[in-house]
Protein backbone atom coordinates (compact mmCIF):
# COMPACT_ATOMS: atom_id res chain seq x y z
CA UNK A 1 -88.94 18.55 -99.89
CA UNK A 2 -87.28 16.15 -97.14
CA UNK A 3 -84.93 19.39 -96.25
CA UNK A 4 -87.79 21.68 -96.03
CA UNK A 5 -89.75 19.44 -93.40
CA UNK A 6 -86.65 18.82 -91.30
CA UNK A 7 -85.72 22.59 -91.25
CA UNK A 8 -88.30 23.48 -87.99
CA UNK A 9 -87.07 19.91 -86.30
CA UNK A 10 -83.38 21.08 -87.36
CA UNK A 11 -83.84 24.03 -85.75
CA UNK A 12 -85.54 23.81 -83.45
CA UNK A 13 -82.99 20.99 -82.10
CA UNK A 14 -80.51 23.55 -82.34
CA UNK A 15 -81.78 26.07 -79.81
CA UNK A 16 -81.77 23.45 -77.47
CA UNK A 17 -78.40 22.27 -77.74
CA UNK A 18 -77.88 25.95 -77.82
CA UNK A 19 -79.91 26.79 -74.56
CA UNK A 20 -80.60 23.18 -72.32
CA UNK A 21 -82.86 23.54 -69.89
CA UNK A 22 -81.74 23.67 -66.59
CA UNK A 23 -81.22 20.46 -64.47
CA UNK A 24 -82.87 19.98 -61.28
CA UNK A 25 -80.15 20.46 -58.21
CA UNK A 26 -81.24 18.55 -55.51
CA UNK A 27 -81.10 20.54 -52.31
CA UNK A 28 -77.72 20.51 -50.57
CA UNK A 29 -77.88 18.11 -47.47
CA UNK A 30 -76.84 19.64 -44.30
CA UNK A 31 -73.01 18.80 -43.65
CA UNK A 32 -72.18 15.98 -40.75
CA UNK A 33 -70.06 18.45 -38.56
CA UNK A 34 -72.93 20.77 -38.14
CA UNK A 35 -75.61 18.13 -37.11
CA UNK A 36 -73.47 17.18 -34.78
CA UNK A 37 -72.77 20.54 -33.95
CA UNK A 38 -76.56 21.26 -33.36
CA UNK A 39 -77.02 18.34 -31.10
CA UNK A 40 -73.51 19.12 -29.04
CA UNK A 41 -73.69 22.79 -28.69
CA UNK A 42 -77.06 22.84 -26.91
CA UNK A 43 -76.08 19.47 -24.86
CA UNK A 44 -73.01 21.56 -23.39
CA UNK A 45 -74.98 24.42 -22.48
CA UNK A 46 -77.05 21.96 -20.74
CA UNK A 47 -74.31 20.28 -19.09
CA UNK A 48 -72.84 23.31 -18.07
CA UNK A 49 -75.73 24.97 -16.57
CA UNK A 50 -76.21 21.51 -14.16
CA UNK A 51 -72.68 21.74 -13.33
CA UNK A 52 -72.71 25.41 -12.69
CA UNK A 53 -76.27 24.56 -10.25
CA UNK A 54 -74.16 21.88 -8.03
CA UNK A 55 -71.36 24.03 -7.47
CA UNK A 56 -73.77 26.83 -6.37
CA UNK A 57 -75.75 24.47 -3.76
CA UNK A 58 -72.47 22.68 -2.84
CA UNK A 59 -70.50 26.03 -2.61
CA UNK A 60 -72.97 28.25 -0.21
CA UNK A 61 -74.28 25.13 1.27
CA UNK A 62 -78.12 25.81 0.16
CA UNK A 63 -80.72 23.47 2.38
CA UNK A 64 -82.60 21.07 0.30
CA UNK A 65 -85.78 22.56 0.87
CA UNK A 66 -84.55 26.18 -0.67
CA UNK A 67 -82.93 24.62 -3.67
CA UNK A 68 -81.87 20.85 -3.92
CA UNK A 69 -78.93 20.13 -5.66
CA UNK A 70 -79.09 17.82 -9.25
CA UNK A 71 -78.82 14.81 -7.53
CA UNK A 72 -81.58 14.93 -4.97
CA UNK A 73 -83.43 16.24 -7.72
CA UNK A 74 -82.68 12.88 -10.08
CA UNK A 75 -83.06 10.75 -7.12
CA UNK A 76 -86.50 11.91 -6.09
CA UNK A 77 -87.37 11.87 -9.79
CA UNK A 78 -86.22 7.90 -9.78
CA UNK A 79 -87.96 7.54 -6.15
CA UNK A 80 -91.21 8.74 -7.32
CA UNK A 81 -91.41 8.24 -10.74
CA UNK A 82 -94.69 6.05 -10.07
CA UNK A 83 -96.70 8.74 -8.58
CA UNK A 84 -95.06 11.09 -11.39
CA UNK A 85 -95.45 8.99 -14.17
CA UNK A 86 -98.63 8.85 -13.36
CA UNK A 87 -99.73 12.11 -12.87
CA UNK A 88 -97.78 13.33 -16.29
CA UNK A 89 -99.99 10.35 -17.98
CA UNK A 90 -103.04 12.25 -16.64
CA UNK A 91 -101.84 15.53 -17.85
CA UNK A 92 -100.78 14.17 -21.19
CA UNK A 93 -104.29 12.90 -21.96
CA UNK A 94 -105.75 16.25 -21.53
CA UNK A 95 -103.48 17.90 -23.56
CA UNK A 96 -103.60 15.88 -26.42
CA UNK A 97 -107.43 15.20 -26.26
CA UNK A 98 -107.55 19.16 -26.45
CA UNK A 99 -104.90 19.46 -29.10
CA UNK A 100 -106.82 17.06 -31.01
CA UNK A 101 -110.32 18.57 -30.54
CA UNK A 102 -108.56 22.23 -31.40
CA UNK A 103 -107.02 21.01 -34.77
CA UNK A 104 -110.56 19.69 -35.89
CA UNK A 105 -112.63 22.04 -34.99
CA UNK A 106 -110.05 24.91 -35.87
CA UNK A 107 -110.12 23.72 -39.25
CA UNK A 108 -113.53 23.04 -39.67
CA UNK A 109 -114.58 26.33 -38.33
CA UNK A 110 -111.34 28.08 -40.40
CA UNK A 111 -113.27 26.79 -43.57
CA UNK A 112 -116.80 27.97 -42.51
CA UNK A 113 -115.24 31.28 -42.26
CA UNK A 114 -113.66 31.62 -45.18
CA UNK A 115 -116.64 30.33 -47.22
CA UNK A 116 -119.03 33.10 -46.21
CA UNK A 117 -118.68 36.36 -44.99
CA UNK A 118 -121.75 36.24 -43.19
CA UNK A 119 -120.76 33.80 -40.87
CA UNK A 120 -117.39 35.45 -40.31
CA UNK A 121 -119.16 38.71 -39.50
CA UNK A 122 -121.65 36.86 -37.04
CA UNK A 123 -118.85 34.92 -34.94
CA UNK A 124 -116.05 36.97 -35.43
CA UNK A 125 -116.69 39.13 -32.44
CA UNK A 126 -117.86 36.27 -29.96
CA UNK A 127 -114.66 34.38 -30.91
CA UNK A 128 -112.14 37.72 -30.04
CA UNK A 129 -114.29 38.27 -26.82
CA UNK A 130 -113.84 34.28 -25.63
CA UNK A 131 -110.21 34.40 -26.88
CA UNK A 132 -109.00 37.78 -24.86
CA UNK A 133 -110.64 36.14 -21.74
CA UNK A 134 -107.92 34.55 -19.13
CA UNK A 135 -109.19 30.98 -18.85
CA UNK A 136 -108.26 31.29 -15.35
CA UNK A 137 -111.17 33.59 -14.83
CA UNK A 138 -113.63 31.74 -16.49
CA UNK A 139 -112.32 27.85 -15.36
CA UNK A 140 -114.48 28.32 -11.80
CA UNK A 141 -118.21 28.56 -14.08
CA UNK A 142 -116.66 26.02 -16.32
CA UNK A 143 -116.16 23.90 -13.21
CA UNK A 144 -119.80 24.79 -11.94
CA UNK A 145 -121.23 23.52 -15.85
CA UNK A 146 -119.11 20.81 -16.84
CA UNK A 147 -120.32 17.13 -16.14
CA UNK A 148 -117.00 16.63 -14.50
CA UNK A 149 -113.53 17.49 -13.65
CA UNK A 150 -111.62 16.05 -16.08
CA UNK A 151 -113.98 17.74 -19.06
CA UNK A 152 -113.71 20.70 -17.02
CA UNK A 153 -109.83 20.87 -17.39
CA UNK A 154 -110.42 19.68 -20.77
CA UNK A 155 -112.42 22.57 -21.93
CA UNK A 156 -110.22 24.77 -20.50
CA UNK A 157 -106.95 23.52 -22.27
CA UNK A 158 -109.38 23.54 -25.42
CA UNK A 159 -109.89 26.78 -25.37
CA UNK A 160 -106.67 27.86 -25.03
CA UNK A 161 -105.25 25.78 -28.38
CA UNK A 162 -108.41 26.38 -30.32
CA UNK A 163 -107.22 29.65 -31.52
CA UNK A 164 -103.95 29.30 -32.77
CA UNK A 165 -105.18 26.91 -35.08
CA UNK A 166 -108.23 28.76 -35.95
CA UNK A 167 -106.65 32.50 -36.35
CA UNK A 168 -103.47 30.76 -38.65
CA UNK A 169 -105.48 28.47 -40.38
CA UNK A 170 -108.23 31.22 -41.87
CA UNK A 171 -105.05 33.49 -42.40
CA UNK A 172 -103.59 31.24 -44.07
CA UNK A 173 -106.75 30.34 -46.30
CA UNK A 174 -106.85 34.09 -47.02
CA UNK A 175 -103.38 34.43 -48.14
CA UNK A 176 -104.02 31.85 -51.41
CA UNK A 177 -102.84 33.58 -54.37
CA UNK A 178 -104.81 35.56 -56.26
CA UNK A 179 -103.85 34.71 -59.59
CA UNK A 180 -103.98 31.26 -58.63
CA UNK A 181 -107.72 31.47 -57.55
CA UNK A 182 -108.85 33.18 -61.22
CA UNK A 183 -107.04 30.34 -62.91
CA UNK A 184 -109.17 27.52 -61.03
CA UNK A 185 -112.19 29.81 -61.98
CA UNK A 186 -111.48 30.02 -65.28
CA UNK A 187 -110.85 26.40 -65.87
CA UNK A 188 -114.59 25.87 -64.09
CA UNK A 189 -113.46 24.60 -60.58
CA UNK A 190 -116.29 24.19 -58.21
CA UNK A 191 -116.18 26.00 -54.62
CA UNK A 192 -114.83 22.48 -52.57
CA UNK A 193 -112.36 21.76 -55.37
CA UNK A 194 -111.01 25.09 -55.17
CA UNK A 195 -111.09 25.04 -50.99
CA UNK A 196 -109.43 21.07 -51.50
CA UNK A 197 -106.35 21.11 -54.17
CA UNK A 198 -105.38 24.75 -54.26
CA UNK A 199 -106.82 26.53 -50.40
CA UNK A 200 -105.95 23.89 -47.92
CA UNK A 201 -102.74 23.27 -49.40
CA UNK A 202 -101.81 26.94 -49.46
CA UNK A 203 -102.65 27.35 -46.06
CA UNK A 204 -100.70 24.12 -44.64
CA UNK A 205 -97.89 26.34 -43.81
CA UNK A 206 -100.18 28.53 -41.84
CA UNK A 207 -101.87 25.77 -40.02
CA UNK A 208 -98.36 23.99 -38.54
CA UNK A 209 -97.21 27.18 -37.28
CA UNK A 210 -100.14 27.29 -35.53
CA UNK A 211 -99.90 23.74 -34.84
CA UNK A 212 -96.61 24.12 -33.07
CA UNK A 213 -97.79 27.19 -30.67
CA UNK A 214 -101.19 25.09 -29.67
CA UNK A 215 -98.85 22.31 -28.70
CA UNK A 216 -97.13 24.18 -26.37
CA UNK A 217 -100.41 26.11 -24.94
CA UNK A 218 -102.34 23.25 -24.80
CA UNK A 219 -99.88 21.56 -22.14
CA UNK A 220 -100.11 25.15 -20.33
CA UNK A 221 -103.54 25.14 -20.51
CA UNK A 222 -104.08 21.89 -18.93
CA UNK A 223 -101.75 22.63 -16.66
CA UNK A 224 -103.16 26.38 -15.48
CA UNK A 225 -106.83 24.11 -15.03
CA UNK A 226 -105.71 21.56 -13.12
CA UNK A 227 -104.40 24.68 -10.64
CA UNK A 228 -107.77 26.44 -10.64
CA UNK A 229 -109.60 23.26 -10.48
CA UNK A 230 -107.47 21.82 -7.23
CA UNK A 231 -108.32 18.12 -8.11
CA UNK A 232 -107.00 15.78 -6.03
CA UNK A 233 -106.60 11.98 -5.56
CA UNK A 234 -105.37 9.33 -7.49
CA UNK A 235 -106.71 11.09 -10.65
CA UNK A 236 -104.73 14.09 -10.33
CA UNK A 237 -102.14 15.39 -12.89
CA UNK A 238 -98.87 17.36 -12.24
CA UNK A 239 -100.35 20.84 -11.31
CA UNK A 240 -101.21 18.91 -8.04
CA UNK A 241 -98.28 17.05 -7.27
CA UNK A 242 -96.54 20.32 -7.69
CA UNK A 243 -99.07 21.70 -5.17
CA UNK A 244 -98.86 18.90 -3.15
CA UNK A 245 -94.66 19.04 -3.14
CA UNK A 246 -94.75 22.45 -1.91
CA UNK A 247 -97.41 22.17 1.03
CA UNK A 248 -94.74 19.56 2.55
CA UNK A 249 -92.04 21.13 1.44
CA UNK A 250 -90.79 18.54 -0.18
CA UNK A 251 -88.95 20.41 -2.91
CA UNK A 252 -86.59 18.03 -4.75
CA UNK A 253 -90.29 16.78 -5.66
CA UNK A 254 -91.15 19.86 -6.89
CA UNK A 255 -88.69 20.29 -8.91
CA UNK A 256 -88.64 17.10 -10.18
CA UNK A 257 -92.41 17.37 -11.56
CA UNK A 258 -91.19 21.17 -12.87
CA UNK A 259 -88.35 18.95 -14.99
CA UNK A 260 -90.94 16.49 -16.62
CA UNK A 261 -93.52 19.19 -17.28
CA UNK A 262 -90.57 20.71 -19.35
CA UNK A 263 -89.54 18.00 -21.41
CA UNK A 264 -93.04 17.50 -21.99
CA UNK A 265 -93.04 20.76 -23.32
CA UNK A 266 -89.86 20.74 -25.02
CA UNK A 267 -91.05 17.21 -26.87
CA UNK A 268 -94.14 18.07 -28.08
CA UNK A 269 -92.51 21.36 -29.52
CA UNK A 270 -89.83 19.30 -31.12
CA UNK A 271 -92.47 16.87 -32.08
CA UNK A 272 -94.59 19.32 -33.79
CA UNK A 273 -91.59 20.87 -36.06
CA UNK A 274 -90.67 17.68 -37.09
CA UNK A 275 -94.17 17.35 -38.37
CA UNK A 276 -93.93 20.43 -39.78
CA UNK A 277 -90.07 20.51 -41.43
CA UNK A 278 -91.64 17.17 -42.98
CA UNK A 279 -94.48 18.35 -44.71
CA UNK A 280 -92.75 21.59 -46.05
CA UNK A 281 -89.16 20.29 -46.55
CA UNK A 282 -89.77 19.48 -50.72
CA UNK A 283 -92.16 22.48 -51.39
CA UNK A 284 -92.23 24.92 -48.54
CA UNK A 285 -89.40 28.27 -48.73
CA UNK A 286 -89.28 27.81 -44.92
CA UNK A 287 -88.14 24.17 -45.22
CA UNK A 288 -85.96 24.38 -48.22
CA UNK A 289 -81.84 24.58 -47.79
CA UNK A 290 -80.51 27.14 -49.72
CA UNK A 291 -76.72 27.21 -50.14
CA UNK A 292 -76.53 30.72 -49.81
């Protein structure tokens, strides 16, 4: 009798000493010599492209105010950081007040879409009519409306990052898989719990792609405004001191402002993907290292 009970634990012991299950591999961690590699390669392109820029003003003996050489342009950078810094504070604020404002109501309005057709069909149209409109030809009635200048430009850099978020995040809450959705019905999931633990988290992918390309248009954006707008004074961003540089030719300046307004650009880019390579990097195909 004791043989006969054991015989299905016996057995069944046996298959899976004959077939283990497989062992988790962690993912391979990316080897030393290529980080480094990553950070040197681009940090000698940059070198070379500064070195390549002095020898071109030094060798045909450009005039400062056709092209400054590296060092005017890092000395007038140094010189007049304070009215700089202060200008790229004022830009930065509008950016990421609009970034911010985009994300929440991209999201938001992402999940009113997806929740009824109705009000997809109703605002679907308005939203491709406001989104396929420059913002430079609509910034001078924004001007007229707004309270202000500042929520002027901030309107305008709104616009332009709202729909990134809002066209990747409502793709995104489309593209939840099918099979997926019938199991959460058949287990009785309600509408939100659906939308909360099996939707949003489908669509996270979606929304930090579109997370990284608002980023970058919001700082356009604000940018673009501030030129239509032509504030001035102490409140100004960096779209005026670039104005500014040019009417007096000072263009070491000018160039200087162009060189933050890049970084900028290039920072909140980088800052985004890391934001985005650290949600994904357990779960995410995108994110994961493959050996092969």
């Amino acid at each position: 009798m004791t043989s006969i009970d054991q015989g299905p634990a016996a057995a069944h012991a046996a298959q899976e000493t004959a077939h283990p299950e497989p062992a988790l591999v962690p993912a391979p961690s990316m080897p030393v010599t290529e980080r480094v590699l990553r950070v040197a390669i681009p940090l000698v392109m940059l070198a070379g492209l500064i070195g390549l820029w002095a020898w071109y003003v030094a060798a045909y003996n450009i005039p400062k105010y056709i092209l400054p050489g590296p060092d005017l342009v890092l000395q007038s950078l140094i010189k007049d950081w304070p009215i700089l810094g202060t200008a790229l504070l004022v830009t930065l604020k509008i950016t990421f007040a609009a970034l911010g404002i985009a994300l929440v109501g991209g999201v938001a309005l992402a999940i009113l879409l997806t929740s009824s057709k109705w009000v997809e069909l109703a605002l679907s149209p308005y939203m491709v009519i406001l989104q396929v409109t420059p913002v430079v030809a609509i910034a001078p009635l924004i001007l007229i409306y707004a309270p202000s200048t500042q929520s002027a430009l901030l309107i305008c850099a709104w616009i332009v990052a709202f729909f990134p978020v809002l066209s990747n995040t409502t793709q995104g809450l489309k593209s939840t898989d099918h099979n997926l959705l019938n199991l959460f019905e058949l287990y009785g999931a309600s509408r939100w719990q659906t939308m909360i633990h099996l939707k949003l988290p489908a669509a996270l992918p979606y929304f930090l792609a579109g997370l990284r390309i608002a980023g970058g248009l919001a700082l356009i954006a604000a940018v673009v405004a501030e030129f239509a707008a032509g504030s001035a004074g102490a409140g100004s961003g960096l779209a005026f001191r670039l104005l500014e540089s040019q009417y007096r030719l000072n263009i070491p300046r000018l160039f200087a402002a162009l060189i933050l307004l890049c970084g900028t650009g290039v920072v909140i880019y980088g800052a985004t993907s890391l934001i985005s390579h650290l949600a994904l990097r357990r779960w995410h195909e995108s994110a994961i290292r493959r050996e092969n």
